[in-house]
Protein backbone atom coordinates (compact mmCIF):
# COMPACT_ATOMS: atom_id res chain seq x y z
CA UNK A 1 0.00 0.00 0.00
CA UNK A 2 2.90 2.22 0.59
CA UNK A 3 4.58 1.99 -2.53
CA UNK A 4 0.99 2.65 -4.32
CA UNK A 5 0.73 5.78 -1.96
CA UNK A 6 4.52 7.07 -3.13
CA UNK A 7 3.87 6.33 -7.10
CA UNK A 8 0.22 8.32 -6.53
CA UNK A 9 2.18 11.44 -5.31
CA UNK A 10 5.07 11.47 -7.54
CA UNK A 11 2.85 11.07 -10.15
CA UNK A 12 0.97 14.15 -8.69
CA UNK A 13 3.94 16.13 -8.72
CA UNK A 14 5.19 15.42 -11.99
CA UNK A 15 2.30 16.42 -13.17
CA UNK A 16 2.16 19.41 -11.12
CA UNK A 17 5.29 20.37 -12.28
CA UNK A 18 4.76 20.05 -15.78
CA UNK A 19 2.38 23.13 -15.36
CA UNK A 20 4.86 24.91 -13.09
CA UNK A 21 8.12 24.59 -15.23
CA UNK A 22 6.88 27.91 -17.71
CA UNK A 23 6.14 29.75 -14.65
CA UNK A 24 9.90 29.08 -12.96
CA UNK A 25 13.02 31.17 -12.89
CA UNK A 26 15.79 29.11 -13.62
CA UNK A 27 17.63 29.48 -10.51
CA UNK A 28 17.45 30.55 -7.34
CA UNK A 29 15.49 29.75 -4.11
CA UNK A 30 11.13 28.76 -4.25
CA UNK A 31 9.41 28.65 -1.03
CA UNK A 32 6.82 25.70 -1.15
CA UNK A 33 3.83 26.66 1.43
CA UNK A 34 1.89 23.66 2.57
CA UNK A 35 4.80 21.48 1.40
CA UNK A 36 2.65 18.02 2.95
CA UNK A 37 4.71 14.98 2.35
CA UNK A 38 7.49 17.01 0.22
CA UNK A 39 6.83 15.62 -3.08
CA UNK A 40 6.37 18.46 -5.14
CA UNK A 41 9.89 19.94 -3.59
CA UNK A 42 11.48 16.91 -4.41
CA UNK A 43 10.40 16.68 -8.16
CA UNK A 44 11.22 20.42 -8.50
CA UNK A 45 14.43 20.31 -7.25
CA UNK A 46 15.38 16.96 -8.84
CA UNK A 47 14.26 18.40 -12.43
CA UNK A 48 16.06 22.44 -11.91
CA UNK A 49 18.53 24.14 -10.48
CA UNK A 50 16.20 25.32 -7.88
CA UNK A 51 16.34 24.78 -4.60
CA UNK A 52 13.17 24.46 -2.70
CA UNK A 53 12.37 25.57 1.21
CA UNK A 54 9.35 23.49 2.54
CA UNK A 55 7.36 24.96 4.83
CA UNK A 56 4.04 23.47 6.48
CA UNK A 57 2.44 23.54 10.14
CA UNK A 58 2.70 19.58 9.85
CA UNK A 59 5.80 17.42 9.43
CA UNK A 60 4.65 15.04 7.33
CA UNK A 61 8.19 14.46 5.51
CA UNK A 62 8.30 10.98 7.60
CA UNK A 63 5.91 9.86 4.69
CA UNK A 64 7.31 11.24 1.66
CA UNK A 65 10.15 13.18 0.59
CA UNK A 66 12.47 12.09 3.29
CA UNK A 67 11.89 8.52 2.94
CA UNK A 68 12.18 8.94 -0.15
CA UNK A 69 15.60 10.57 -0.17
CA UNK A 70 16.92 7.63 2.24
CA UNK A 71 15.36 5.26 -0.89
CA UNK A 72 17.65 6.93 -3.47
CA UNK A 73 20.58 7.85 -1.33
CA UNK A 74 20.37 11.65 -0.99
CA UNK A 75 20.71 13.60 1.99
CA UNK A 76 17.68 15.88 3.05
CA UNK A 77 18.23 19.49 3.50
CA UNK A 78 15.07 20.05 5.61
CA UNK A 79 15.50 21.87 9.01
CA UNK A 80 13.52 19.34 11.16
CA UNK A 81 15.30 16.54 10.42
């Protein structure tokens, strides 16, 4: 079930970022309000130069971008880790 959950939301935010990308600068820092599980961070800053500061009243990383950072290898740059 979890692996269904984490295709669902990458999905999501691929798709989300296909409408973003025209919208973008091409560097620089983007401020993600309601971040959630961190998805849409993560396929942002996997797919530009930007880098992406998650903010949300919630930490609900546990379930997304951070486990899914451990998955691939990368180290998380979030302050509440």
């Amino acid at each position: 079930m979890r692996a269904l959950m984490q295709a669902l939301l990458r999905h999501r935010a691929a798709s989300l970022l296909r409408r973003l990308r025209p919208h973008l600068p091409a560097t620089g820092t983007l401020l993600d309000v309601g971040s959630g599980t961190g998805h849409n961070a993560w396929a942002i800053e996997r797919a530009t130069a930007l880098r992406v500061t998650e903010l949300d009243v919630a930490d609900l990383s546990q379930c997304g971008r951070r486990s899914e950072e451990r998955r691939v290898g990368k180290e998380c740059r979030s302050r509440w880790s």
